[in-house]
Protein backbone atom coordinates (compact mmCIF):
# COMPACT_ATOMS: atom_id res chain seq x y z
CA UNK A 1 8.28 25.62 4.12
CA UNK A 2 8.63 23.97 7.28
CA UNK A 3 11.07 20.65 7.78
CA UNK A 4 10.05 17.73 9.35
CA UNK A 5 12.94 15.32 9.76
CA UNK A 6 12.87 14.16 13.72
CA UNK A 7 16.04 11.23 14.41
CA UNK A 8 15.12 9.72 17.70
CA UNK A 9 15.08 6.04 17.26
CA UNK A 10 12.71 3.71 18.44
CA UNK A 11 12.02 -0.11 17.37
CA UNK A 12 9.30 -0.64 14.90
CA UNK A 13 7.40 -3.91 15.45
CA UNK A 14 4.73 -4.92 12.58
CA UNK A 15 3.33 -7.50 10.73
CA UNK A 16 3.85 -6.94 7.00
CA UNK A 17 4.67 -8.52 4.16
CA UNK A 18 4.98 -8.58 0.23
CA UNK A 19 4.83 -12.54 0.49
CA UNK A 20 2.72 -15.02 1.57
CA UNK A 21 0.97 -13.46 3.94
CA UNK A 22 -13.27 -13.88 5.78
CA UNK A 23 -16.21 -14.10 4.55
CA UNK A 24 -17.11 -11.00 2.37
CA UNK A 25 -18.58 -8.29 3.77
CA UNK A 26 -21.59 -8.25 1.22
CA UNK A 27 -23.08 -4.52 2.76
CA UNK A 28 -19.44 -2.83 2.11
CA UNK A 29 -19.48 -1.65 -1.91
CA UNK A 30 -16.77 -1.88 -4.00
CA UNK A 31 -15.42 1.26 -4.62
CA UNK A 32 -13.13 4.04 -6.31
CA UNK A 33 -10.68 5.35 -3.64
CA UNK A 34 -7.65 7.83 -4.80
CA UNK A 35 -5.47 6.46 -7.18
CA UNK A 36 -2.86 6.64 -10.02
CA UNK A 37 0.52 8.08 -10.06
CA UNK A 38 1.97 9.73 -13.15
CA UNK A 39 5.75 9.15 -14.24
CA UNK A 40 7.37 11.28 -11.70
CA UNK A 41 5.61 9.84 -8.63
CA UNK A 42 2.83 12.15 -7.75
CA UNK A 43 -0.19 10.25 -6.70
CA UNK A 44 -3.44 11.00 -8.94
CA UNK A 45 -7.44 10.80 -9.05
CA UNK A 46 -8.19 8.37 -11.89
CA UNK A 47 -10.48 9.54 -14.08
CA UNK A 48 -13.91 9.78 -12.68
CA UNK A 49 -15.52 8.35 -15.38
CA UNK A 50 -13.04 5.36 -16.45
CA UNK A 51 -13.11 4.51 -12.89
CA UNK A 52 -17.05 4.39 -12.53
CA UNK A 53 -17.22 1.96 -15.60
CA UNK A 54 -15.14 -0.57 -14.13
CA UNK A 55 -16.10 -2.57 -11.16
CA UNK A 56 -14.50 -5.66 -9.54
CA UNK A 57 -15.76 -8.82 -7.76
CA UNK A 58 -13.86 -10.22 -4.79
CA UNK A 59 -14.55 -13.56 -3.90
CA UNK A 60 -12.67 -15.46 -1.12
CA UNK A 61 -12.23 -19.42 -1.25
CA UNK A 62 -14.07 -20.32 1.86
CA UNK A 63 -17.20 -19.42 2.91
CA UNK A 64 -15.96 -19.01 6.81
CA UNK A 65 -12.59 -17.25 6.70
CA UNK A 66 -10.32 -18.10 9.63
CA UNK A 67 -6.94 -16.72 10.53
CA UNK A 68 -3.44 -18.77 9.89
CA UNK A 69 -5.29 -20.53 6.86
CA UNK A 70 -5.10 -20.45 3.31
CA UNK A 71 -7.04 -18.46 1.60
CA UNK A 72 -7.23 -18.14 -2.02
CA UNK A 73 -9.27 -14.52 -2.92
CA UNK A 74 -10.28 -14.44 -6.80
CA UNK A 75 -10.84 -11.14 -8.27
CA UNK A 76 -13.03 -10.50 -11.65
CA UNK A 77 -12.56 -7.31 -13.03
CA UNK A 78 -15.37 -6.25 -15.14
CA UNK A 79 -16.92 -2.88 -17.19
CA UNK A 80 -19.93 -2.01 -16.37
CA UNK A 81 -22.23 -3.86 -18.35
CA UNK A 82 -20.58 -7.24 -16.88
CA UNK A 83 -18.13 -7.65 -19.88
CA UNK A 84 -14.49 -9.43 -18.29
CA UNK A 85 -12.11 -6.43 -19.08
CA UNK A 86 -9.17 -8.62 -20.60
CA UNK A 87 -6.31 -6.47 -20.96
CA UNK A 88 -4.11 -4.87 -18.37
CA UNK A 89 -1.01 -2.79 -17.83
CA UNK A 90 1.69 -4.19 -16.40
CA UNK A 91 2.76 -1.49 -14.04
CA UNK A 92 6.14 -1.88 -12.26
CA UNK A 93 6.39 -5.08 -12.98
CA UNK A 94 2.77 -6.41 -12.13
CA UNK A 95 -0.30 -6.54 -13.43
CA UNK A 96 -2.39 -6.09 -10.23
CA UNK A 97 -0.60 -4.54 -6.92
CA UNK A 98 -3.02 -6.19 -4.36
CA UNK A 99 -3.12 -4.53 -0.88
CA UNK A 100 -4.55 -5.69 2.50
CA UNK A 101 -4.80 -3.82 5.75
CA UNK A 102 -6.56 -4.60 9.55
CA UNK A 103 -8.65 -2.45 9.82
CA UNK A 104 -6.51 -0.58 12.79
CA UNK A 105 -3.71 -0.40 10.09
CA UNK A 106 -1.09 -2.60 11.92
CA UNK A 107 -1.65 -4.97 9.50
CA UNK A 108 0.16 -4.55 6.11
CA UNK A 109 0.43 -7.13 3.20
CA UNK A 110 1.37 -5.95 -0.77
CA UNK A 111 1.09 -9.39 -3.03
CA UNK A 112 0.77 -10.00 -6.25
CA UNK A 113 -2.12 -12.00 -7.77
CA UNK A 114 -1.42 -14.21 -10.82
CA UNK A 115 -4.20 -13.51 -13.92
CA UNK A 116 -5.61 -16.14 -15.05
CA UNK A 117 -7.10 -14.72 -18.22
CA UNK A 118 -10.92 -13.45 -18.68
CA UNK A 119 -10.61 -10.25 -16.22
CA UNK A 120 -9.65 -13.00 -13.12
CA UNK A 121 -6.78 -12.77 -10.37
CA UNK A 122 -6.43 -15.46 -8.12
CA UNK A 123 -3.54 -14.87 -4.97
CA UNK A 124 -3.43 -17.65 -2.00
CA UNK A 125 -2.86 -15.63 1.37
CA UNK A 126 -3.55 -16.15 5.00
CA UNK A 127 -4.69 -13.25 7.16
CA UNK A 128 -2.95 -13.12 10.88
CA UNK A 129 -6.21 -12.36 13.32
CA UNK A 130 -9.39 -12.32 13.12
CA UNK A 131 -11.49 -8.88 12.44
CA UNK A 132 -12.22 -6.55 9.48
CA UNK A 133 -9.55 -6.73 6.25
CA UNK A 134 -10.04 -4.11 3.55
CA UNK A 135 -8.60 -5.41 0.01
CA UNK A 136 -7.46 -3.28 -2.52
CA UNK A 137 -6.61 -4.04 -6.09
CA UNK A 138 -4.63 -1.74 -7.95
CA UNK A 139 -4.87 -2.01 -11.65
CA UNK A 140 -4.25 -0.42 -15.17
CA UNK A 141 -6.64 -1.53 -17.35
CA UNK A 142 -5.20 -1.05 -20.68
CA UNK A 143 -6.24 2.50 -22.53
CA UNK A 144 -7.38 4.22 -18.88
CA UNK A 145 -5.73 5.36 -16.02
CA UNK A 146 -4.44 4.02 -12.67
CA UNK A 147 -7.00 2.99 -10.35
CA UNK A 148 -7.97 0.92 -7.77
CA UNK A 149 -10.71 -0.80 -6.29
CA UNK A 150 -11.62 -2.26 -2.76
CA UNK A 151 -13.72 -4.32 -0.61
CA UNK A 152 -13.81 -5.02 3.08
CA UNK A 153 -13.96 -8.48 4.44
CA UNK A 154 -14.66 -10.04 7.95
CA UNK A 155 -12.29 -12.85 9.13
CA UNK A 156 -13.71 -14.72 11.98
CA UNK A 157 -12.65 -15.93 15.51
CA UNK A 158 -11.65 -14.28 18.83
CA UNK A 159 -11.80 -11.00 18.90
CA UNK A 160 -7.93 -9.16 19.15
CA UNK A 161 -7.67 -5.72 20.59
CA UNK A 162 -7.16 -2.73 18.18
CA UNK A 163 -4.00 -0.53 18.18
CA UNK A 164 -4.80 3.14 18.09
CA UNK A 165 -3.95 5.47 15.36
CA UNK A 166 -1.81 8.09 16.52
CA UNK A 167 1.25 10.13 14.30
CA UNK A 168 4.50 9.03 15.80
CA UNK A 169 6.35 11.36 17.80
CA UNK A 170 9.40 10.87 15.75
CA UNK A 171 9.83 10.09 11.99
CA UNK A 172 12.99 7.64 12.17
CA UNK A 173 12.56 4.28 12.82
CA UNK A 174 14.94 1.10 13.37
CA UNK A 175 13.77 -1.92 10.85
CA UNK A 176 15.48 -4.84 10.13
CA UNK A 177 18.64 -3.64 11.06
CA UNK A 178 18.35 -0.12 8.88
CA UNK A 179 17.88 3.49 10.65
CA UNK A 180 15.04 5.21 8.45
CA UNK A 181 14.04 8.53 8.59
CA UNK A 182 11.39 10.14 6.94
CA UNK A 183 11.52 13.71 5.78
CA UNK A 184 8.15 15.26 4.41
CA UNK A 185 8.00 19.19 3.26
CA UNK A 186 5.30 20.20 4.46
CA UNK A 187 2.35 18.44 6.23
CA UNK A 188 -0.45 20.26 4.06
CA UNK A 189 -3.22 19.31 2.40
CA UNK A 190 -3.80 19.39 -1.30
CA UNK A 191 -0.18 20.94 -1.69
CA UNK A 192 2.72 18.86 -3.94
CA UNK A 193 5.10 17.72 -1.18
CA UNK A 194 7.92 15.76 -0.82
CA UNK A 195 9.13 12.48 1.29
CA UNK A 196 12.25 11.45 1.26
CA UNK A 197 13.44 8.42 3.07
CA UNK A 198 16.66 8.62 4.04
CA UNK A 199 18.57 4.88 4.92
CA UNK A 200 21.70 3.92 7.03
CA UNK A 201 22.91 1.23 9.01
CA UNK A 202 21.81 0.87 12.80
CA UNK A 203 25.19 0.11 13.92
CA UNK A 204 27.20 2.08 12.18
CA UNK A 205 25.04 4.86 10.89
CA UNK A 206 26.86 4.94 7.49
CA UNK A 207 24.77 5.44 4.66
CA UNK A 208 23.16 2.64 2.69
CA UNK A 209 24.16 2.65 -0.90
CA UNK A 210 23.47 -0.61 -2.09
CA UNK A 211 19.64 -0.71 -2.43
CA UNK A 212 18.16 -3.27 -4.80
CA UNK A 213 15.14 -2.13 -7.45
CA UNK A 214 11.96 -3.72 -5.94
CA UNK A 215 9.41 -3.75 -8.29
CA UNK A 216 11.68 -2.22 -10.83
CA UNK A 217 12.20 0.66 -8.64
CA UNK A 218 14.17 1.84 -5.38
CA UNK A 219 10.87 1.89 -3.54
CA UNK A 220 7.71 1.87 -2.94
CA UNK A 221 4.95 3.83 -0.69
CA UNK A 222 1.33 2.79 0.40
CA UNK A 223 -0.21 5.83 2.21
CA UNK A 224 -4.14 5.41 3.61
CA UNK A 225 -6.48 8.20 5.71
CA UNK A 226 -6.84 6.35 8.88
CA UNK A 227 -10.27 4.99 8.08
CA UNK A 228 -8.47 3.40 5.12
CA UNK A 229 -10.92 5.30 2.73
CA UNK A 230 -8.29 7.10 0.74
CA UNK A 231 -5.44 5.16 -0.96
CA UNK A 232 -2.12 6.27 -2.61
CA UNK A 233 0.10 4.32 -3.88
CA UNK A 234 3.05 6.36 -4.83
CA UNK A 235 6.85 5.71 -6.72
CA UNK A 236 9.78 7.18 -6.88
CA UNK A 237 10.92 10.86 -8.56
CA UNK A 238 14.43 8.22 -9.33
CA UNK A 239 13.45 4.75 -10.17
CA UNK A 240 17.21 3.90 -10.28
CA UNK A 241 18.56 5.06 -7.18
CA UNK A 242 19.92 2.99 -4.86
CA UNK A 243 20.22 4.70 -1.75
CA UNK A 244 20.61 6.47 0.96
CA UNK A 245 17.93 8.55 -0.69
CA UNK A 246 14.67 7.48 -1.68
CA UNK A 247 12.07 10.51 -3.04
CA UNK A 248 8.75 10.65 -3.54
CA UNK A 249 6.73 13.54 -4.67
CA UNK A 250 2.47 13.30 -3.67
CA UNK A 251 -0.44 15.16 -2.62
CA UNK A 252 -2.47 14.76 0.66
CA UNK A 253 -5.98 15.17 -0.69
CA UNK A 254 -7.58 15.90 2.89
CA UNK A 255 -6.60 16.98 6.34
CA UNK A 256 -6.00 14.33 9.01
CA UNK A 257 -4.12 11.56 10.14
CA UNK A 258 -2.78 8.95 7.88
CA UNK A 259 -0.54 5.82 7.86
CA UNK A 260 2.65 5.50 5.20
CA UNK A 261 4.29 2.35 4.32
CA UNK A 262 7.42 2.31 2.65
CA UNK A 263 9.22 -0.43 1.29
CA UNK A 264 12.48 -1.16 -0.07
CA UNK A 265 14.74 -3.78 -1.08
CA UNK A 266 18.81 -5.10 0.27
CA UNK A 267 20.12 -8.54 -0.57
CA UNK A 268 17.49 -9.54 -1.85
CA UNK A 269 15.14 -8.89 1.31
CA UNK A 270 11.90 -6.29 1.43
CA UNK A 271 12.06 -3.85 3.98
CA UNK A 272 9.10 -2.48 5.02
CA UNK A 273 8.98 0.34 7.26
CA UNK A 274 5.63 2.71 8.64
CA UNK A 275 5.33 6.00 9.98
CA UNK A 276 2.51 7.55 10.70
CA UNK A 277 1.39 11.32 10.02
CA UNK A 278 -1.20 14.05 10.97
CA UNK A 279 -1.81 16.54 8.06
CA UNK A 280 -3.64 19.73 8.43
């Protein structure tokens, strides 16, 4: 198996967050992407079937979305007669892991909608630019498996450029003052592969040891096909480590190029670091 573990560092600059931070897109369905993850990390396919007979509805507070503003987005999740679906697994600490991406990727938010009862989520957010959002809400409902759902929005005003999509040229980046490097096994698809994210200090390259569980783990990683129509969202083989090592075990289902988000957690800030990938 080939190695990829490149160490040139550059200076990742990104908008993310797992904080605070349109108008629906009514022709954009709400769909079943790829999701799940079994106990040991490996991303899944929910069930075809469970997935199919539950559908959400994304609503979004104001009927003209703008950037820098609040925006409250409700989310109903229903079965597919219309029936609220009530109960819901808390997963890592959350009911609902709620995702939101530009639609050029350089956007990154992971929030946490409260539930409100009666199959509805309700988070407050603000989106940075105007353009195309897609939303994803990652759910358990109780007695299924993992799965998400998603919608794409429009936000309006001036139009912003969009950043290409390209895989880096290296795989270690410098964020918030931490050297990360990102091993992967084997850039295959449809092939059980590793990433490891290996952690040290900028200035002094020693390792980082001291990691704090976010989410109730050492990590977390976000991975989407650069059209954002595949999603993984993927933990850790060790829950409890604390660094410099954080694995992941997960499955490319396709060839092509795709964006990876990791995050992790020291004194008590989120660290969120991308890299992104061609698989073939």
């Amino acid at each position: 198996m080939k190695k990829i573990a490149l160490s040139i560092l550059l200076t990742a600059t990104l908008l993310t967050a797992c904080e605070r931070p349109g108008s629906i897109n009514k022709d954009a369905a709400t769909h079943e992407d790829m999701a799940g993850m079994d106990h040991s990390g490996m991303a899944q396919e929910a069930g075809s079937s469970e997935a199919e007979n539950v559908k959400a509805q994304f609503k979004l507070s104001k009927d003209k979305t703008l950037p820098k503003q609040d925006t409250t987005i409700t989310t109903t999740i229903q079965d597919k007669d219309g029936k609220a679906i009530n109960e819901f697994d808390t997963v890592h600490e959350k009911k609902m892991h709620f995702i939101i991406v530009s639609k050029d990727l350089s956007y990154f938010s992971h929030i946490h909608p409260d539930y409100k009862g009666n199959g509805v989520f309700e988070v407050t957010t603000q989106f940075p630019t105007s353009g195309e959002y897609k939303m994803y809400a990652d759910i358990t409902p109780t007695g299924m498996s993992a799965m998400n759902k998603s919608q794409w929005i429009s936000v309006e005003g001036e139009a912003v450029a969009q950043q290409p999509i390209v895989p880096d040229a290296t795989l270690t980046k410098v964020v918030d003052g931490k050297s990360i490097t990102l091993s992967i096994d084997d850039l295959m698809p449809n092939m059980e592969l590793k990433l490891n994210f290996n952690i040290k200090d900028a200035q002094t390259n020693g390792p980082v040891t001291d990691l704090q569980p976010f989410l109730g783990a050492v990590g977390h990683v976000v991975i989407l096909t650069k059209d954002a129509d595949k999603y993984l969202h993927v933990h850790p083989t060790d829950e409890k480590a604390s660094g410099p090592d954080a694995e992941f075990m997960t499955t490319f289902p396709q060839s092509g190029v795709y964006k990876i988000w990791g995050q992790f957690q020291q004194n008590g800030k989120v660290i969120t670091v991308p890299f992104v990938v061609k698989v073939s």
